[in-house]
C-alpha atoms as a PDB file:
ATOM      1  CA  UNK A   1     146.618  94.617  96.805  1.00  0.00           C
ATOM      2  CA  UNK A   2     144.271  91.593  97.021  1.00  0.00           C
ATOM      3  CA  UNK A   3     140.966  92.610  98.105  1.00  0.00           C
ATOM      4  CA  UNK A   4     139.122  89.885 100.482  1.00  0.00           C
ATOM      5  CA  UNK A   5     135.207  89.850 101.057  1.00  0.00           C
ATOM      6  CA  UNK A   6     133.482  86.856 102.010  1.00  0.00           C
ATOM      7  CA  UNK A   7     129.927  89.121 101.939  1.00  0.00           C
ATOM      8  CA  UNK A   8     130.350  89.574  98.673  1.00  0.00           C
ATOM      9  CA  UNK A   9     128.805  86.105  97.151  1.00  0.00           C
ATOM     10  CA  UNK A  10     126.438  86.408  99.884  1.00  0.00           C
ATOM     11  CA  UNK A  11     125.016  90.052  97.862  1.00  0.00           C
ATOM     12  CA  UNK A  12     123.672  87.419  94.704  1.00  0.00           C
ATOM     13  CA  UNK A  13     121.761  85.656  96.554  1.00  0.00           C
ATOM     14  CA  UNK A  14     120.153  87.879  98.722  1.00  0.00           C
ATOM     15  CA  UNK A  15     116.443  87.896  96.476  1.00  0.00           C
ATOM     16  CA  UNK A  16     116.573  84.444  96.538  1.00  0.00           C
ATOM     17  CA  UNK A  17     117.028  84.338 100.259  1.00  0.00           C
ATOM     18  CA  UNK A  18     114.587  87.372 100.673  1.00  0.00           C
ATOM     19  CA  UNK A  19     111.841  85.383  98.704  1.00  0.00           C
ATOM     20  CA  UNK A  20     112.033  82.231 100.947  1.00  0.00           C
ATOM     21  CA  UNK A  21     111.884  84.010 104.096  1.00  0.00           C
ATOM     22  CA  UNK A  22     108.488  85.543 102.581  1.00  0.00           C
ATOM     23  CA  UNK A  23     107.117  82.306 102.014  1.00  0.00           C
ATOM     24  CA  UNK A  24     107.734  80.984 105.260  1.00  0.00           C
ATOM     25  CA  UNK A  25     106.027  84.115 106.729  1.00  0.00           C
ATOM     26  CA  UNK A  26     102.972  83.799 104.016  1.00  0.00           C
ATOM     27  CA  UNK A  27     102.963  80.126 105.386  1.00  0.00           C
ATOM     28  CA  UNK A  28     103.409  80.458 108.883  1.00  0.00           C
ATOM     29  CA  UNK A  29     100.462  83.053 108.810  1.00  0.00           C
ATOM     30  CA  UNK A  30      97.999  81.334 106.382  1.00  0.00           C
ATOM     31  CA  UNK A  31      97.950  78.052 108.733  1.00  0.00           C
ATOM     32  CA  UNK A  32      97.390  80.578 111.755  1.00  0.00           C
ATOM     33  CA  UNK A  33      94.409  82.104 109.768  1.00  0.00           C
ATOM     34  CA  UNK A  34      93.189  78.643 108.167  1.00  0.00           C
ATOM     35  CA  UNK A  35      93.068  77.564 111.463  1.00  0.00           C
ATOM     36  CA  UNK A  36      91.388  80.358 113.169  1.00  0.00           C
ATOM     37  CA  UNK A  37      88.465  80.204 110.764  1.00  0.00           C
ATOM     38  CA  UNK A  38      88.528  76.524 111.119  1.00  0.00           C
ATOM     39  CA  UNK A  39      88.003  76.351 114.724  1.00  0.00           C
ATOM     40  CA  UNK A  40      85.577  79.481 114.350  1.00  0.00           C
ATOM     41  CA  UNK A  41      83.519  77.249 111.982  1.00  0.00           C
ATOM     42  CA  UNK A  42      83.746  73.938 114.331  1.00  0.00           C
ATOM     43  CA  UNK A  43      84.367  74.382 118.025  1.00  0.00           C
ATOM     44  CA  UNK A  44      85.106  71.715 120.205  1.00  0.00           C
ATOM     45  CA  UNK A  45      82.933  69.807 121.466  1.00  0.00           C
ATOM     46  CA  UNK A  46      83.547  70.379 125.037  1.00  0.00           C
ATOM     47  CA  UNK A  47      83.094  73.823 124.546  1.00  0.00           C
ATOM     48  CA  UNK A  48      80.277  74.166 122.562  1.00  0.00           C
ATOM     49  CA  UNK A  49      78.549  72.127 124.639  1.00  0.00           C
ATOM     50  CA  UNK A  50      74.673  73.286 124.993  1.00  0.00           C
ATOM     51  CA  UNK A  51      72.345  73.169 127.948  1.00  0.00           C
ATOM     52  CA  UNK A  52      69.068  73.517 128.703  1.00  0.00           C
ATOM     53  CA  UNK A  53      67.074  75.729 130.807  1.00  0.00           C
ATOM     54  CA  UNK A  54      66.734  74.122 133.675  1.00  0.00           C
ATOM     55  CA  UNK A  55      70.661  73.294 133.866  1.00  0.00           C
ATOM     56  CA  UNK A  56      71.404  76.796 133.849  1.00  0.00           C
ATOM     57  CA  UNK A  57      69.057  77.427 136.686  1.00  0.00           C
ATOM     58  CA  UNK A  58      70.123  74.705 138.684  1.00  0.00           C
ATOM     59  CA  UNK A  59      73.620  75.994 138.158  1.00  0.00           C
ATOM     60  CA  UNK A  60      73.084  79.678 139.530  1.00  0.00           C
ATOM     61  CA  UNK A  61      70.232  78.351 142.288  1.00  0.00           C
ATOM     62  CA  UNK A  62      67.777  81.208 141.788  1.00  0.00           C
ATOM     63  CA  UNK A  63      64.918  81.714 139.487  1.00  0.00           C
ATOM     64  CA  UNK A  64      66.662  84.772 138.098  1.00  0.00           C
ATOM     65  CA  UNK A  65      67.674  85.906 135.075  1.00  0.00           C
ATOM     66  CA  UNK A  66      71.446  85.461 134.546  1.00  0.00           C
ATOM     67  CA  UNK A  67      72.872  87.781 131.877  1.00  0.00           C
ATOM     68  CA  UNK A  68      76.344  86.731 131.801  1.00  0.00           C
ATOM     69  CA  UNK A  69      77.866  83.840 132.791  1.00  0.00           C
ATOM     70  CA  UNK A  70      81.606  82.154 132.917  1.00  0.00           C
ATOM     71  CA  UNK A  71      82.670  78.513 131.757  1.00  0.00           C
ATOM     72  CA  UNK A  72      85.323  76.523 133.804  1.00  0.00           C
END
């Protein structure tokens, strides 16, 4: 009796298939780290943008001291 299995050549390559999968998770994951650090290191612009005193008193309208405040 003739044994069929079509799973069977799939068996042999099963590292080789297990080690590209890995390197498209190492890759995948070092380009969302590279790029965290990156932008950690050099925010934009429009968010890093710095202001003076006075701006952030005209801003809240009082003379007091703001200790926390929230960017739009």
């Amino acid at each position: 009796m003739k044994h069929k299995s079509t799973f069977l050549a799939i068996g042999g390559y099963q590292p080789f298939l297990f080690c590209i999968g890995m390197y498209f998770v190492a890759l995948f994951f070092s380009i969302f780290i590279c790029s965290a650090i990156f932008y950690a290191v050099n925010p934009k612009k429009s968010l890093a943008k710095t202001e003076t005193r006075s701006e952030r008193m005209a801003m809240t309208g009082t003379g007091n001291q703001v200790l926390l405040t929230v960017a739009k």
